[in-house]
C-alpha atoms as a PDB file:
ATOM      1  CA  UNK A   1       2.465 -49.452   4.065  1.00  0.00           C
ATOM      2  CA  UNK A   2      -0.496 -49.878   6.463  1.00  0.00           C
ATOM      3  CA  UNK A   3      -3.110 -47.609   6.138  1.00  0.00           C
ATOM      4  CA  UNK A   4      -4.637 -46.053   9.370  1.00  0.00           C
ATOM      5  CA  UNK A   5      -7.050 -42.777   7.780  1.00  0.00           C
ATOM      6  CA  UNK A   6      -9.303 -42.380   4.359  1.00  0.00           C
ATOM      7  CA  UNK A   7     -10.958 -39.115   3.666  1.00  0.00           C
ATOM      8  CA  UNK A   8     -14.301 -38.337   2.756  1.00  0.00           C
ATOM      9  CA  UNK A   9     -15.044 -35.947   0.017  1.00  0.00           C
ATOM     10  CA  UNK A  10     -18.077 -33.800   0.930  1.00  0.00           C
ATOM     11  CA  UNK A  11     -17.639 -30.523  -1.706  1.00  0.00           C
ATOM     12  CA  UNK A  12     -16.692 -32.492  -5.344  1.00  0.00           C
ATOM     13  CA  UNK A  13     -19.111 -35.341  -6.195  1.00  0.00           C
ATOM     14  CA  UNK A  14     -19.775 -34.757  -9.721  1.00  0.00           C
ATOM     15  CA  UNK A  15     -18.522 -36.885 -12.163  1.00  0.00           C
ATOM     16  CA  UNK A  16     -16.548 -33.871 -14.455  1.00  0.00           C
ATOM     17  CA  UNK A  17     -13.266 -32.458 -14.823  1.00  0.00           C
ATOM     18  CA  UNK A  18     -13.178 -30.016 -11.958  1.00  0.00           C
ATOM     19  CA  UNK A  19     -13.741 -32.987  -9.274  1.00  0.00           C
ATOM     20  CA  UNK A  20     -11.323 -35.171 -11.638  1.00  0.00           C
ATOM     21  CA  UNK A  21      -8.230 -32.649 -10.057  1.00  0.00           C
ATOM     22  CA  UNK A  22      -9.797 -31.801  -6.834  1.00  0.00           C
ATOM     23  CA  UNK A  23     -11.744 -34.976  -5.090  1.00  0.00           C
ATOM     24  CA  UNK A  24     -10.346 -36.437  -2.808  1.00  0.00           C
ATOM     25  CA  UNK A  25     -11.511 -39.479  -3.552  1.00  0.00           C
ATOM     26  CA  UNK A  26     -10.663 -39.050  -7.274  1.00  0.00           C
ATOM     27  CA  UNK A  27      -6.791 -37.765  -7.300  1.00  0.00           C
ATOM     28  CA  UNK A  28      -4.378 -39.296  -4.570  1.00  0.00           C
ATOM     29  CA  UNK A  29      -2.108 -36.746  -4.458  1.00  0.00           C
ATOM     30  CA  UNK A  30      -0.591 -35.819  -1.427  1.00  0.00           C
ATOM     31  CA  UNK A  31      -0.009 -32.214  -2.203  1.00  0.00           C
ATOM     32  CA  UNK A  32      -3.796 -31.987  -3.171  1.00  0.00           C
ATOM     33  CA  UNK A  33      -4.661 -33.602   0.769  1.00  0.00           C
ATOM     34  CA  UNK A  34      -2.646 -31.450   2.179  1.00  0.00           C
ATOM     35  CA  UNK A  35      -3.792 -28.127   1.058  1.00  0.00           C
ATOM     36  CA  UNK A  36      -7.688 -29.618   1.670  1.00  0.00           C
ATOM     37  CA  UNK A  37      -6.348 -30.576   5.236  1.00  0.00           C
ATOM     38  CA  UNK A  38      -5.277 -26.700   5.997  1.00  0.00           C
ATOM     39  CA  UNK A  39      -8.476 -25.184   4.274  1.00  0.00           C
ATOM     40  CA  UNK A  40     -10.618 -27.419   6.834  1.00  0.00           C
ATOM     41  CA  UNK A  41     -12.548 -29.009   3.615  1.00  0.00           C
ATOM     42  CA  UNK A  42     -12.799 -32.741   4.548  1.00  0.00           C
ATOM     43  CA  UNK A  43     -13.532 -35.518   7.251  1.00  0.00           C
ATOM     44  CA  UNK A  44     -11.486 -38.318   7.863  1.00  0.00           C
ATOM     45  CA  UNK A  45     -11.496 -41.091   9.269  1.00  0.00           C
ATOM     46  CA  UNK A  46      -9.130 -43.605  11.377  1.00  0.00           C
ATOM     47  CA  UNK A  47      -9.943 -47.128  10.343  1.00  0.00           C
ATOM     48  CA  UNK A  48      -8.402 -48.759  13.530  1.00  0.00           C
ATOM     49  CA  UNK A  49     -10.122 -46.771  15.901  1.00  0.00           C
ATOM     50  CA  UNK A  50     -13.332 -46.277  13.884  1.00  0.00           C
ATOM     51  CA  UNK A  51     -13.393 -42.664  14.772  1.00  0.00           C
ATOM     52  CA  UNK A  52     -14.419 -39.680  12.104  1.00  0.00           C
ATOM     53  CA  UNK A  53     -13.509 -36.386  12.167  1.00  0.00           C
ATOM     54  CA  UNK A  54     -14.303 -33.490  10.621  1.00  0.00           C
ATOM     55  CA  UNK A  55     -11.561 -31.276   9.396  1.00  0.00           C
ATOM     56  CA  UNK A  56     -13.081 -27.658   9.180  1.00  0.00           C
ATOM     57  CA  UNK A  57     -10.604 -25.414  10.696  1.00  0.00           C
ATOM     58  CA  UNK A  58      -9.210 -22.983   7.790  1.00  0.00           C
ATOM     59  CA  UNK A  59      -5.371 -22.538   8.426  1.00  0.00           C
ATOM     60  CA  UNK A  60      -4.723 -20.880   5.242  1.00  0.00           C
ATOM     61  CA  UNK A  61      -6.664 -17.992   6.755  1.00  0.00           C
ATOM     62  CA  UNK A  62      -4.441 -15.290   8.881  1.00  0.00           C
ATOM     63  CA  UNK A  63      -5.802 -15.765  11.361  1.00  0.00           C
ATOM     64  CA  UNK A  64      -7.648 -19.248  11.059  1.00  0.00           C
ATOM     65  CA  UNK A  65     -11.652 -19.054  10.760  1.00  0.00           C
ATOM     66  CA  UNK A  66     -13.856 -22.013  11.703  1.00  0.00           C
ATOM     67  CA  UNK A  67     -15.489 -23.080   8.338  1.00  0.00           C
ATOM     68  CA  UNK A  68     -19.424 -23.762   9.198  1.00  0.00           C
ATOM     69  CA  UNK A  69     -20.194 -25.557   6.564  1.00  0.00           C
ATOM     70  CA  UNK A  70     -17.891 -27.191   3.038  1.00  0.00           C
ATOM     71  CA  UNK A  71     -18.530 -24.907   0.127  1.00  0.00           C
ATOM     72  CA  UNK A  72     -16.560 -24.615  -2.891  1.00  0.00           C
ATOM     73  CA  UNK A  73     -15.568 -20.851  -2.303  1.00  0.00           C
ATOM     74  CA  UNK A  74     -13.284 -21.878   0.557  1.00  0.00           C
ATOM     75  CA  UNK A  75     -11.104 -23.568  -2.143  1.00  0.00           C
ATOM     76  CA  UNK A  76     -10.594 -20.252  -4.027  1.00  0.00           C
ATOM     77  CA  UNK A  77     -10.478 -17.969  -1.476  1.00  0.00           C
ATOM     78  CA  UNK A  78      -6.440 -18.440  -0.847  1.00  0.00           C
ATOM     79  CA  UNK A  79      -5.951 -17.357  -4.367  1.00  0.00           C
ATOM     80  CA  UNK A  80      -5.954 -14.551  -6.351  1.00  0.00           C
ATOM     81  CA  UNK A  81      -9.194 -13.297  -7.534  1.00  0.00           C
ATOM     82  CA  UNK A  82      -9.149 -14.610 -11.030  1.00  0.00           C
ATOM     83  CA  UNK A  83      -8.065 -18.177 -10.354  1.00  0.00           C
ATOM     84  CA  UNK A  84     -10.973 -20.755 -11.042  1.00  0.00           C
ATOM     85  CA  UNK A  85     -11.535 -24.453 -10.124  1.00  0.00           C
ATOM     86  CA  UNK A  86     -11.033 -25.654 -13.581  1.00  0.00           C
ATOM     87  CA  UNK A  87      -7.428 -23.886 -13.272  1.00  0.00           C
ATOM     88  CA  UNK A  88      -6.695 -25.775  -9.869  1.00  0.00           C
ATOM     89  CA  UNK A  89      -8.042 -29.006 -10.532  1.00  0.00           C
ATOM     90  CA  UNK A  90      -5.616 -29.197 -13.888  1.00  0.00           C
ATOM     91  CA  UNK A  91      -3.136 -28.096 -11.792  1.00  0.00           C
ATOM     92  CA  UNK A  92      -3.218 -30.475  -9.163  1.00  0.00           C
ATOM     93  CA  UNK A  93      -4.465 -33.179 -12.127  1.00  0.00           C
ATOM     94  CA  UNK A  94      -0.755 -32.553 -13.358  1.00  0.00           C
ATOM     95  CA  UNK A  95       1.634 -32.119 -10.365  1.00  0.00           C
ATOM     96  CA  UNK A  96       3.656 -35.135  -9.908  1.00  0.00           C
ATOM     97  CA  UNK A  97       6.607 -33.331  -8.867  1.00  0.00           C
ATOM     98  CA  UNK A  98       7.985 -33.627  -4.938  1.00  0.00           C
ATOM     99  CA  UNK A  99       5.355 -36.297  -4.159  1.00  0.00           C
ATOM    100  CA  UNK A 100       7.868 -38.229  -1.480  1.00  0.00           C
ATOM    101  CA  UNK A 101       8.170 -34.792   0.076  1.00  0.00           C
ATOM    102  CA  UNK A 102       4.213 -33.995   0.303  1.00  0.00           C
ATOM    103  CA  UNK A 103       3.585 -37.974   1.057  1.00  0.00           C
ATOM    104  CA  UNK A 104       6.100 -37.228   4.022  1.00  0.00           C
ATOM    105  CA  UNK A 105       4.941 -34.442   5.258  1.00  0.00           C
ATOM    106  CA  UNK A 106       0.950 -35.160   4.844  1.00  0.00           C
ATOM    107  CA  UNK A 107       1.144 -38.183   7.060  1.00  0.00           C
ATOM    108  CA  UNK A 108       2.628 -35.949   9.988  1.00  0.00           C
ATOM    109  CA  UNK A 109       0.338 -33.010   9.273  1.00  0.00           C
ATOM    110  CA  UNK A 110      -2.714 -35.790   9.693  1.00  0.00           C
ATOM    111  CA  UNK A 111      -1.156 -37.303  12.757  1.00  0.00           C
ATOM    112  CA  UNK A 112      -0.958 -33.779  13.887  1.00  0.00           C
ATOM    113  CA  UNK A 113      -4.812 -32.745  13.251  1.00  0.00           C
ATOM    114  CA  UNK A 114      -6.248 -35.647  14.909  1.00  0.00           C
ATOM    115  CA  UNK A 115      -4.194 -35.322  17.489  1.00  0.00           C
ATOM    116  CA  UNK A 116      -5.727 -31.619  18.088  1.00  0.00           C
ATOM    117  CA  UNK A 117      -9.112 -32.734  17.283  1.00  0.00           C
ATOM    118  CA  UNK A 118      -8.756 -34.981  20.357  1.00  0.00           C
ATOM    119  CA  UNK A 119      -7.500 -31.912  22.373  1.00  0.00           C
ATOM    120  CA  UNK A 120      -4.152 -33.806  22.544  1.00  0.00           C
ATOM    121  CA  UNK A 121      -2.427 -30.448  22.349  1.00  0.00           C
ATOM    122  CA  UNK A 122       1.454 -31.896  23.254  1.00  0.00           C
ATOM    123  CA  UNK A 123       0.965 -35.002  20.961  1.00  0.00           C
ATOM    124  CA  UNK A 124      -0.314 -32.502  18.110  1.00  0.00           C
ATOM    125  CA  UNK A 125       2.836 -30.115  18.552  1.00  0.00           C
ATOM    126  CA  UNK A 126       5.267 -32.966  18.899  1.00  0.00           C
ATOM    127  CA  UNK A 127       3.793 -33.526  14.984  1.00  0.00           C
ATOM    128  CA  UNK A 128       3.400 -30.504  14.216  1.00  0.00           C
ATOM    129  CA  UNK A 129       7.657 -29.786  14.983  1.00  0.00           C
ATOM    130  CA  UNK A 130       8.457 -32.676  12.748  1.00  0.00           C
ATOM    131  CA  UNK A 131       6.113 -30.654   9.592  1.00  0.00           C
ATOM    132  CA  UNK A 132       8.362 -27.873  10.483  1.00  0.00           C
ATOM    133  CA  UNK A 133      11.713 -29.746  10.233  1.00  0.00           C
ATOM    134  CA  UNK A 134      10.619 -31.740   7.220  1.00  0.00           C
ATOM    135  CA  UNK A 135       9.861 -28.514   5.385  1.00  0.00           C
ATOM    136  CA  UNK A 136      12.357 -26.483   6.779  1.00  0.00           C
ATOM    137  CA  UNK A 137      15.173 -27.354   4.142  1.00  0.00           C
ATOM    138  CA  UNK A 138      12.754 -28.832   1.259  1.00  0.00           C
ATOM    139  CA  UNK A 139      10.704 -25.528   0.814  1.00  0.00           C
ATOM    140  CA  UNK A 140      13.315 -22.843   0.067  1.00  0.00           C
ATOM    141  CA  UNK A 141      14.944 -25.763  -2.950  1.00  0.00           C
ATOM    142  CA  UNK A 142      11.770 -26.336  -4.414  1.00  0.00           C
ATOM    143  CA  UNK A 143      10.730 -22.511  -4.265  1.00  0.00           C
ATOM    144  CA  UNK A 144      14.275 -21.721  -6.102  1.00  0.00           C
ATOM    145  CA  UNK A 145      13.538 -24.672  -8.249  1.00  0.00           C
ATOM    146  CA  UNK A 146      10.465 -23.245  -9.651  1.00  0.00           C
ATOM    147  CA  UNK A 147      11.710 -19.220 -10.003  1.00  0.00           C
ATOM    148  CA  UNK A 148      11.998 -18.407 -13.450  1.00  0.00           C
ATOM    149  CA  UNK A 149      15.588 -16.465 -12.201  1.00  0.00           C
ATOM    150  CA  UNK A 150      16.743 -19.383 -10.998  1.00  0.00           C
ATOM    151  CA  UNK A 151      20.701 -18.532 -10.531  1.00  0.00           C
ATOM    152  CA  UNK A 152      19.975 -15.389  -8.956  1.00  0.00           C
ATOM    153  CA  UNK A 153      17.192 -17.029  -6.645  1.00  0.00           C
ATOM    154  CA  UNK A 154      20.035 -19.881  -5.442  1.00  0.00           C
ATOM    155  CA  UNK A 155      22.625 -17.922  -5.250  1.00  0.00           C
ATOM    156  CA  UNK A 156      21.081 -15.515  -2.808  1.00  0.00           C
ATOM    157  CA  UNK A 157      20.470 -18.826  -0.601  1.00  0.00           C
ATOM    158  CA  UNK A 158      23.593 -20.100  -0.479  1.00  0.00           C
ATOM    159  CA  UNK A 159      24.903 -17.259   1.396  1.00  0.00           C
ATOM    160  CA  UNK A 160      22.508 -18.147   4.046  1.00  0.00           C
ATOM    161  CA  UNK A 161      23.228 -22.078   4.027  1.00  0.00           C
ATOM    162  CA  UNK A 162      24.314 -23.554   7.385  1.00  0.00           C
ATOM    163  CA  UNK A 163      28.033 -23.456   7.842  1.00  0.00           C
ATOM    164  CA  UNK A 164      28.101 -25.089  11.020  1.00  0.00           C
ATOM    165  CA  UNK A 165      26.394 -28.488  11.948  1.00  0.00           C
ATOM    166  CA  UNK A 166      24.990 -26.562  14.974  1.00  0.00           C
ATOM    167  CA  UNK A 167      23.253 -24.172  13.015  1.00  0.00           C
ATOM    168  CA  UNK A 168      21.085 -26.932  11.072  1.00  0.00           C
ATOM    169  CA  UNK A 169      18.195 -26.195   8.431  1.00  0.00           C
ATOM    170  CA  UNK A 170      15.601 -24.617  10.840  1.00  0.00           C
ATOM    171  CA  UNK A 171      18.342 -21.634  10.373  1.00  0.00           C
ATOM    172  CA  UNK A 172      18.661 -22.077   6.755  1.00  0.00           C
ATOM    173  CA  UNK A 173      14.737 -22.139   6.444  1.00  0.00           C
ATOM    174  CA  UNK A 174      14.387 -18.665   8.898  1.00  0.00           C
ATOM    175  CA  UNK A 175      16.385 -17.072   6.420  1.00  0.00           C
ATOM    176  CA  UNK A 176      15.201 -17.580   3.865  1.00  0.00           C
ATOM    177  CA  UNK A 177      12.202 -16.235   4.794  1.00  0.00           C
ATOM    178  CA  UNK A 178      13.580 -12.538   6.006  1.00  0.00           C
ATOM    179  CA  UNK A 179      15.086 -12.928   2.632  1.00  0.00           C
ATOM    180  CA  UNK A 180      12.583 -14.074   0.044  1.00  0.00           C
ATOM    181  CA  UNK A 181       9.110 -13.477   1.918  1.00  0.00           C
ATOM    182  CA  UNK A 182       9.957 -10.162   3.914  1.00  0.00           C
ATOM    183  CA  UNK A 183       7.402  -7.894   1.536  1.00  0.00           C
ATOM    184  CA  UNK A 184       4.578 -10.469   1.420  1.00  0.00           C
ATOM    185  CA  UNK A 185       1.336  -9.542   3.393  1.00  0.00           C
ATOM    186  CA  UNK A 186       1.834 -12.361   6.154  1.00  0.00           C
ATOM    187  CA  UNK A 187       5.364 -11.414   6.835  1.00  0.00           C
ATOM    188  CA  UNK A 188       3.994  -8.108   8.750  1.00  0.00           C
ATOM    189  CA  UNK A 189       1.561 -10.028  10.871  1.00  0.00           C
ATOM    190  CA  UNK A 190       1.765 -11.018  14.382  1.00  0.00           C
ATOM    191  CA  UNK A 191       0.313 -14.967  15.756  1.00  0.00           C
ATOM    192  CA  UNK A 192      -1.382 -13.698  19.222  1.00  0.00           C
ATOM    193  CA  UNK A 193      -1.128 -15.796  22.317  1.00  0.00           C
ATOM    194  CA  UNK A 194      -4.511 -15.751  24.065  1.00  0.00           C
ATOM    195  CA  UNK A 195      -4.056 -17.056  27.826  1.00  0.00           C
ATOM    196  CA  UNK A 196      -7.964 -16.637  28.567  1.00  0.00           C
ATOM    197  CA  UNK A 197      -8.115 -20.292  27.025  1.00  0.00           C
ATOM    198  CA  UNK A 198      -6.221 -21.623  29.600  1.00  0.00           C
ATOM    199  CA  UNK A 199      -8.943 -23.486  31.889  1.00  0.00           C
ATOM    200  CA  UNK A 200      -6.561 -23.569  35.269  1.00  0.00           C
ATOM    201  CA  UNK A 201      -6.545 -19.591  36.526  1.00  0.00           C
ATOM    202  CA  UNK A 202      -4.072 -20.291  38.762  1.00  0.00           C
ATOM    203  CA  UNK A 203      -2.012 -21.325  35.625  1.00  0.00           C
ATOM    204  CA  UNK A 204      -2.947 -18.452  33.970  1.00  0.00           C
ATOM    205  CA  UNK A 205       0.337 -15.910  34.984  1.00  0.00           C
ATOM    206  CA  UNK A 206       2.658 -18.832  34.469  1.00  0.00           C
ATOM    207  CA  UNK A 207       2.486 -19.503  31.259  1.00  0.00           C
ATOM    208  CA  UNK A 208       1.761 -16.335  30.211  1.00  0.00           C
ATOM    209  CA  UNK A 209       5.553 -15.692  31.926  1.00  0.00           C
ATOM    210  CA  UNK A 210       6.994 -18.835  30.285  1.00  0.00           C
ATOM    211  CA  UNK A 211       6.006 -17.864  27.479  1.00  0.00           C
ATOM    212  CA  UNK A 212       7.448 -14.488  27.469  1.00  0.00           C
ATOM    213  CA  UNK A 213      10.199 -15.861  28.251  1.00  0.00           C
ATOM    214  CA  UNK A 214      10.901 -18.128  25.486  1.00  0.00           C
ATOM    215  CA  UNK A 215       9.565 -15.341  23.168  1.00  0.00           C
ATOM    216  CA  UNK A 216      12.197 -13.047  23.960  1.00  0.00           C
ATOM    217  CA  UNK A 217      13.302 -10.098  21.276  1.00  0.00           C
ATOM    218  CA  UNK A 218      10.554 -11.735  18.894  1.00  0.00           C
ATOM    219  CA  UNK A 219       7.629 -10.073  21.239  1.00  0.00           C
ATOM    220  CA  UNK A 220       5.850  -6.915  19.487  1.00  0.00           C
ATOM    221  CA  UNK A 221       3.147  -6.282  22.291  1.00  0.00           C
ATOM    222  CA  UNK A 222       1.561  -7.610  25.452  1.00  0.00           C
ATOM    223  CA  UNK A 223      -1.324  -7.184  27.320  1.00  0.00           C
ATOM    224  CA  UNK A 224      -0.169  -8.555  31.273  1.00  0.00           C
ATOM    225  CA  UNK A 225      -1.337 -12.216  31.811  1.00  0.00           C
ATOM    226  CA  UNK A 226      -3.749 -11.486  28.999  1.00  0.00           C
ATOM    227  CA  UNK A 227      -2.410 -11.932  25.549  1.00  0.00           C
ATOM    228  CA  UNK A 228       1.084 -12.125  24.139  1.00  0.00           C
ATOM    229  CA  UNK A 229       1.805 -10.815  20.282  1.00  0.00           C
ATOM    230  CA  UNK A 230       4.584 -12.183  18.278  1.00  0.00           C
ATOM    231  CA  UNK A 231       5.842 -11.300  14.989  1.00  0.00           C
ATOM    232  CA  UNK A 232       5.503 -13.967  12.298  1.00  0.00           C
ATOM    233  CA  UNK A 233       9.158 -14.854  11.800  1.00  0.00           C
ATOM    234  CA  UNK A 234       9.821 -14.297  15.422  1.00  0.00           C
ATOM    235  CA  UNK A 235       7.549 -17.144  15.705  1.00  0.00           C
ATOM    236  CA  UNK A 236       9.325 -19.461  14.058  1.00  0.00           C
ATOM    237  CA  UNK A 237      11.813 -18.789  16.490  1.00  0.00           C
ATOM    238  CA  UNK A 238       9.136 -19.292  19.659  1.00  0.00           C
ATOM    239  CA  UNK A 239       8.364 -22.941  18.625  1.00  0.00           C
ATOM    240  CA  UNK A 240      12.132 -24.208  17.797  1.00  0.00           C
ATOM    241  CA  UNK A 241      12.711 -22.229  21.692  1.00  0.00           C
ATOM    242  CA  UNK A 242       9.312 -23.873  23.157  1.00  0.00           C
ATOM    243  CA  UNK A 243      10.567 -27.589  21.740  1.00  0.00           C
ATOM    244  CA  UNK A 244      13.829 -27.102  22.654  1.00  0.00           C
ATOM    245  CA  UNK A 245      13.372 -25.947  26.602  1.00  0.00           C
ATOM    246  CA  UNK A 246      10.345 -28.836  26.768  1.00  0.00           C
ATOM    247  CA  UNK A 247      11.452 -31.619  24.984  1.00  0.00           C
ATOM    248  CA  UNK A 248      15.208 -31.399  26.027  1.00  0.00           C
ATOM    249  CA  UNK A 249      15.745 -32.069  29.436  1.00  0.00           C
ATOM    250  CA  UNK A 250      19.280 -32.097  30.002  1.00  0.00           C
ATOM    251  CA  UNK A 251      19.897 -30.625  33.669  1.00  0.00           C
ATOM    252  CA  UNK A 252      24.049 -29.900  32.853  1.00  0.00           C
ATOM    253  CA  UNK A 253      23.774 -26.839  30.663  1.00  0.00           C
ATOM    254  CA  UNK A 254      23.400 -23.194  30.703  1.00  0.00           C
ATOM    255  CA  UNK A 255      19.912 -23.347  29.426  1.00  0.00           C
ATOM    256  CA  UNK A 256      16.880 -22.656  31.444  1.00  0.00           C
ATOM    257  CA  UNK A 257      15.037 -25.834  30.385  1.00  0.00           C
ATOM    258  CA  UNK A 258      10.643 -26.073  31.167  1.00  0.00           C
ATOM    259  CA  UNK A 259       9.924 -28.280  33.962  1.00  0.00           C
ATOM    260  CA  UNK A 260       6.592 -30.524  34.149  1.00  0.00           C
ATOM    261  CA  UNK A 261       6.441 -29.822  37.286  1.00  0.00           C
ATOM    262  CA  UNK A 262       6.324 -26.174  36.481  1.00  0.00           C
ATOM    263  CA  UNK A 263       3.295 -26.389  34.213  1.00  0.00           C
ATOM    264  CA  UNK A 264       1.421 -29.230  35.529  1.00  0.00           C
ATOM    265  CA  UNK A 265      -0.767 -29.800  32.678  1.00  0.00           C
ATOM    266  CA  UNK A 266       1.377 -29.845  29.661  1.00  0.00           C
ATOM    267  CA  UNK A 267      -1.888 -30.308  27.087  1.00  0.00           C
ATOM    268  CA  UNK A 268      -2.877 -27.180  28.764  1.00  0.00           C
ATOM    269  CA  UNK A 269       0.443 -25.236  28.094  1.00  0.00           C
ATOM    270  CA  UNK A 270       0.348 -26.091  24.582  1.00  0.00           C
ATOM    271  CA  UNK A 271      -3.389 -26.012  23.625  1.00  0.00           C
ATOM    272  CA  UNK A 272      -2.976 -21.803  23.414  1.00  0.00           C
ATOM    273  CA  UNK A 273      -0.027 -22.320  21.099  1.00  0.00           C
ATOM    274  CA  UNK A 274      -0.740 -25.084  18.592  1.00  0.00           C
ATOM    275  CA  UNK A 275      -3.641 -23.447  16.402  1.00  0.00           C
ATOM    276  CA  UNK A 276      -1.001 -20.721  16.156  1.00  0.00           C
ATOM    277  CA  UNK A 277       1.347 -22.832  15.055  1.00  0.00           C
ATOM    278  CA  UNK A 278      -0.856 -24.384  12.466  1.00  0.00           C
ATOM    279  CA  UNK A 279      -1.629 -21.332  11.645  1.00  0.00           C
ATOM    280  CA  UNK A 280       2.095 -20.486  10.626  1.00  0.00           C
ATOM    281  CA  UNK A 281       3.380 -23.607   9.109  1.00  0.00           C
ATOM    282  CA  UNK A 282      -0.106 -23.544   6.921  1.00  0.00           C
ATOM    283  CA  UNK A 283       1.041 -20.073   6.213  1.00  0.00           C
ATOM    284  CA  UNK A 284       4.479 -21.069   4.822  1.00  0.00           C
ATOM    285  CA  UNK A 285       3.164 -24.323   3.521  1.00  0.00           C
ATOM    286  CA  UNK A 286       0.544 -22.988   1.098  1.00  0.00           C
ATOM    287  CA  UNK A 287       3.088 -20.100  -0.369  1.00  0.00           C
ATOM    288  CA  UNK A 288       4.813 -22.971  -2.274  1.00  0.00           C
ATOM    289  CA  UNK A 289       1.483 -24.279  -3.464  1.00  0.00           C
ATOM    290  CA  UNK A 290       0.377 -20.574  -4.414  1.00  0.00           C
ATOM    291  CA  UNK A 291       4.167 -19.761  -6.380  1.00  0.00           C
ATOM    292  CA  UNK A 292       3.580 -23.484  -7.771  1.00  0.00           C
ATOM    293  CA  UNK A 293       0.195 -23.202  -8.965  1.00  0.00           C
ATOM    294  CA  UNK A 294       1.362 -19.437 -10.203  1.00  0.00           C
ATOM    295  CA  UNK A 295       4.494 -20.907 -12.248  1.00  0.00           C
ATOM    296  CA  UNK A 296       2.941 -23.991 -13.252  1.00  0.00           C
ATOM    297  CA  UNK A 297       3.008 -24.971 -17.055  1.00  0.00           C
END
């Protein structure tokens, strides 16, 4: 496979054990990239277009911080108070389960962040929608594959798989969360739409109404033209409605599709959503890596 990005590492440069399982440039695995991808702990850089950039947006934050500078705390911070580096870097020294998955999904997710970093808001949620469909079946198996009450675990998913081809995984994967993450911290949160960001005034109202609209029964507060608060699995729902009505443009059917012409500037309409999103899939993303790390042996 041709290789378009390398990563820097600019927190683990000591030759020991703890860099061993956490350096970037010492351990190649994917899951390890991805999780320093959504703690904003690395730079990369895209070897055909010569272009660096610096990856310092913490997603595993709720809501996402700005790191200002690579420290080691930021690794620890997502995890409970008594994990250490030593602990982490074994870990991810070890895993070498689900690497097609991560490799998968890690080449999206960079696609994705550079595509942000160049304020290329519609290109980075185009990638961003293909994380969430390559997750949206893989993480509920490999969460039941790793519970230690494993027939009780599967069994309550099966009653939620898919039993019609129209329903598909992003279904499958919305309940399992109301299921199986409906008491953790997160799950009572809301991802708020700021519209101030929105450079075009004029624009302003219409999205804010678009997006309303597309929120639907998922919204939890508003503040008119200003701000737009959505629950956290209610969002899930917002970006398969926001793809759908966008990138489906078939003018036959009963459904009220979003029309360029209607928002002009579509790197405008998405740039308020796509840090959001981020946000979320980082959200779900790194609660596998947390129960991994937790049931590792």
């Amino acid at each position: 496979m041709i290789e378009r990005y390398t990563y820097s590492e600019p927190i683990f440069t000591k030759n020991d054990d703890i860099s061993d399982g956490l350096s970037l440039e010492k351990n190649d695995s994917a899951a390890l990239r991805i999780f320093r991808l959504l703690t904003g702990t690395c730079k990369i850089q895209d070897l055909y277009f010569k272009k660096i950039f610096k990856m310092d947006v913490n997603y595993l934050k709720f809501p996402y911080v700005k790191n200002t500078r690579f420290k080691k705390d930021i690794i620890l911070e997502s995890f409970s108070d008594d994990a250490r580096l030593s602990d982490l870097s074994k870990y991810f020294r070890k895993l070498k389960t689900n690497q097609d998955f991560y490799q998968t999904i890690e080449y999206e997710l960079l696609n994705c962040l550079t595509s942000r970093k160049q304020e290329k808001y519609l290109e980075a949620f185009f990638f961003l929608y293909r994380v969430l469909e390559g997750i949206s079946y893989s993480i509920p198996l490999i969460y039941v594959s790793k519970s230690k009450s494993f027939n009780r675990s599967f069994a309550s998913l099966q009653k939620f798989m898919p039993t019609k081809a129209s329903e598909g995984e992003l279904l499958f994967f919305r309940n399992f969360i109301e299921t199986h993450w409906a008491k953790k911290s997160f799950y009572k949160l809301t991802l708020d739409i700021d519209i101030s960001g929105i450079e075009v005034e004029e624009l302003r109202p219409i999205y804010f109404n678009l997006y309303k609209s597309k929120a639907k029964d998922c919204l939890v507060d508003e503040s008119e033209d200003e701000e737009l608060k959505i629950s956290f699995v209610g969002f899930l729902k917002f970006m398969i409605e926001i793809r759908n009505r966008y990138f489906h443009f078939l003018q036959g059917g009963w459904q009220e599709n979003i029309k360029t012409s209607n928002i002009i500037f579509p790197d405008l309409f998405f740039k308020p959503i796509i840090d959001l999103a981020l946000n979320w899939v980082a959200t779900a993303m790194f609660e596998v890596i947390n129960f991994d790390v937790e049931n590792h042996e």
